[in-house]
Each structure stands twice: as structure tokens, then as C-alpha cells.
Protein backbone atom coordinates (compact mmCIF):
# COMPACT_ATOMS: atom_id res chain seq x y z
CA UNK A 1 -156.47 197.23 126.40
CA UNK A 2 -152.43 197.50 127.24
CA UNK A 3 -151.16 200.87 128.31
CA UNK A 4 -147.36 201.33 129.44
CA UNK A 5 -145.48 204.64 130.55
CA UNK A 6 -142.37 205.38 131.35
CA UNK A 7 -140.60 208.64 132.78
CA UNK A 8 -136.76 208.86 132.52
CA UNK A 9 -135.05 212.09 134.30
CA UNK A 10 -131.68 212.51 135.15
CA UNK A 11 -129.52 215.65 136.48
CA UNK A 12 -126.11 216.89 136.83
CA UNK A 13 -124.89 219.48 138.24
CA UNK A 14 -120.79 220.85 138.79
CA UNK A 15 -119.66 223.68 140.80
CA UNK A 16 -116.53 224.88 141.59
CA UNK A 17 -115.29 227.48 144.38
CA UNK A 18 -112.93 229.85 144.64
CA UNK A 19 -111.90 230.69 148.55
CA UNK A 20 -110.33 234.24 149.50
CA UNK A 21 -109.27 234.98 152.98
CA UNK A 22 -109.21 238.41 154.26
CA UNK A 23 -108.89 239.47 157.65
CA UNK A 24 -109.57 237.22 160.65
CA UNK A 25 -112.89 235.35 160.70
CA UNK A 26 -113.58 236.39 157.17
CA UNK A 27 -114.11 234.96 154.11
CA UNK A 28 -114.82 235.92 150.39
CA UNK A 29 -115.90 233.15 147.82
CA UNK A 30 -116.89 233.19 144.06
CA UNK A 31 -118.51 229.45 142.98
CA UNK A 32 -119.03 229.07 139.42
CA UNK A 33 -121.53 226.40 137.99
CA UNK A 34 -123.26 224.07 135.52
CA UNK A 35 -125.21 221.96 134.92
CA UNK A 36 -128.21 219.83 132.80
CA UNK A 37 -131.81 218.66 133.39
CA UNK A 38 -132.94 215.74 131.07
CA UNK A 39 -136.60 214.78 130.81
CA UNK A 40 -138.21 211.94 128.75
CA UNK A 41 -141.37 210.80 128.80
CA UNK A 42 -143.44 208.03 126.71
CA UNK A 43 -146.84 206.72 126.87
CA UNK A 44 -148.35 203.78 124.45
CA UNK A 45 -151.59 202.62 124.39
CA UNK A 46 -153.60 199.55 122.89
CA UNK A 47 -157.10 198.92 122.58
CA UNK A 48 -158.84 195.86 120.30
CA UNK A 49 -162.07 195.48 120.46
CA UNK A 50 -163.76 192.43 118.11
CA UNK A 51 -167.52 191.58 118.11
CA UNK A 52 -169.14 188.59 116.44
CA UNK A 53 -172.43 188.45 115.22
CA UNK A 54 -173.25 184.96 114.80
CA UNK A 55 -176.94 185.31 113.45
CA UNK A 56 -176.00 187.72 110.80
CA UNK A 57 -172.48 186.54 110.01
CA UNK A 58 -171.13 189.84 110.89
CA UNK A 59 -167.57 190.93 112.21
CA UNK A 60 -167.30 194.40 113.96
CA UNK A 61 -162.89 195.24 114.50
CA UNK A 62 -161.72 197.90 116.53
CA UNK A 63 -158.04 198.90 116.72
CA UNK A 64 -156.44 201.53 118.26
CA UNK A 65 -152.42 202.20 118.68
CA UNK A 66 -151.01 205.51 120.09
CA UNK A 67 -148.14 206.36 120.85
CA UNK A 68 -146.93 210.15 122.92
CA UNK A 69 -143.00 211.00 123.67
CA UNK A 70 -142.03 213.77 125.06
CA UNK A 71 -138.17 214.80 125.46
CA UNK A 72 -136.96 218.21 127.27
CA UNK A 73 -134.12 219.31 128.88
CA UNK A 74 -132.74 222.32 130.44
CA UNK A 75 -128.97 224.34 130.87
CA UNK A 76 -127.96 225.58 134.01
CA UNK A 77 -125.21 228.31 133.79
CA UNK A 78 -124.12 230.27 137.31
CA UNK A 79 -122.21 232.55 139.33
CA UNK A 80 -122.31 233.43 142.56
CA UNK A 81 -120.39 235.91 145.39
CA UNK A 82 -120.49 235.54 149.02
CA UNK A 83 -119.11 237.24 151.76
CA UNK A 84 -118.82 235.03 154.94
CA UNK A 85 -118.11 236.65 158.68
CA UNK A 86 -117.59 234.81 161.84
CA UNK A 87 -118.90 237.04 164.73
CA UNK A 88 -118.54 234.66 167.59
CA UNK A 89 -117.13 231.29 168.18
CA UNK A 90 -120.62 229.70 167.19
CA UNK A 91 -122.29 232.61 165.47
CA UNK A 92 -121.69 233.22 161.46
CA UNK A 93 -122.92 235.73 158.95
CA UNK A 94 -123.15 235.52 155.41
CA UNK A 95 -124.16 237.84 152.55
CA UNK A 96 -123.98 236.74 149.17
CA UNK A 97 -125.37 237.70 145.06
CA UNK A 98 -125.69 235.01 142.56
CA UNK A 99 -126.94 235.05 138.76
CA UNK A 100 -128.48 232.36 137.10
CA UNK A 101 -128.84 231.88 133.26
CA UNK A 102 -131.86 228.51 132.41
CA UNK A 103 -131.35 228.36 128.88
CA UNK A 104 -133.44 225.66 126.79
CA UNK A 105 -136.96 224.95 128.42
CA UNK A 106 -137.65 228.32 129.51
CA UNK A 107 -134.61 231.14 128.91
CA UNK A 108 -134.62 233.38 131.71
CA UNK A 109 -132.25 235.17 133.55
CA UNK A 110 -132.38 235.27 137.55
CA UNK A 111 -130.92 237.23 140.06
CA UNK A 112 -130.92 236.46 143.56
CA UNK A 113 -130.09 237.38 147.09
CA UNK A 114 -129.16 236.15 150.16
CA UNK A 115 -128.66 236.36 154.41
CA UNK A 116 -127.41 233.59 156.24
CA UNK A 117 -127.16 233.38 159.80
CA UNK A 118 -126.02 229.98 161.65
């Protein structure tokens, strides 16, 4: 029996940000983005089996050969808005929207939320 597998997956992923300054200690910023999931996957297996029968002169042969691959991959698309606000010297606030288009492997839409404070 011989059985080998092998899992490739590689990712990429490039954003880019836009920074707007408004009054003191505060910050808009828009960040576009993209990127790709890759998945590949392969399995083989092997099985012989051989019997002899030397009384009755008899051969039993068993072969077996399969072979699975599997290839996916997924498209990231993105935007995002975020509203940043110092309140002290080490305290910061940040509010912020982002959409996120998967296309490929599943295509959905997302919408998301979110609070920061640091």
C-alpha cells in the first residue's frame, strides 16, 4: 500500500489607505482592498495485493490506483471607513464601517462594524 498527500495554499492580500486630517487629534481614513485565497489539494493511493496458490496453481491480483484533487480559490474585494479620535495623550477612539464582497467559493456580501478603544 503507498498513499501520498499534499496540500498547497497560498494568500495575498493588498490594501491601500487614504489618510484625511480634520481637526486636532482627528483622523478620517478610507482603505481599499484585495486580495486571493488559493487552495489545492491531492491525495493518491496504491494498493497490490497478489496471492499464490501453490497446490492448485492459482494466482489471485489485486490492484487498486486512485487518485482525488481538489483546487479552490477565493476573491477578496473591500472597502472600509474609519473615523479615528485621540481623547487623551494615551487614550484613542475609533469608529469605523467596512464592506466586504468573497466572490468564488462562497459569494456573499458582508457588512461589518466596529469600536476601538486603545
Amino acid at each position: 500500500m503507498h498513499s501520498k498527500e499534499e496540500i498547497d495554499f497560498a494568500q495575498w492580500h493588498l490594501s491601500a489607505a487614504y489618510l484625511i486630517p480634520l481637526e486636532q487629534g482627528t483622523l478620517l481614513e478610507f482603505v481599499s482592498s484585495v486580495g486571493r485565497m488559493t487552495y489545492d489539494y491531492s491525495r493518491e493511493y496504491k494498493e497490490t495485493v497478489v496471492e499464490n496458490n501453490q497446490s492448485d496453481r492459482h494466482s489471485t491480483y489485486y490492484g487498486e490506483h486512485r487518485y482525488i484533487e481538489n483546487k479552490d480559490h477565493t476573491t477578496t474585494f473591500g472597502l472600509e471607513a474609519n473615523y479615528h479620535i485621540t481623547l487623551l495623550d494615551n487614550l484613542k477612539a475609533s469608529a469605523g464601517l467596512s464592506y466586504q464582497h468573497i466572490s468564488d467559493a462562497d459569494d456573499k456580501h458582508e457588512l461589518v462594524y466596529q469600536l476601538e478603544l486603545a
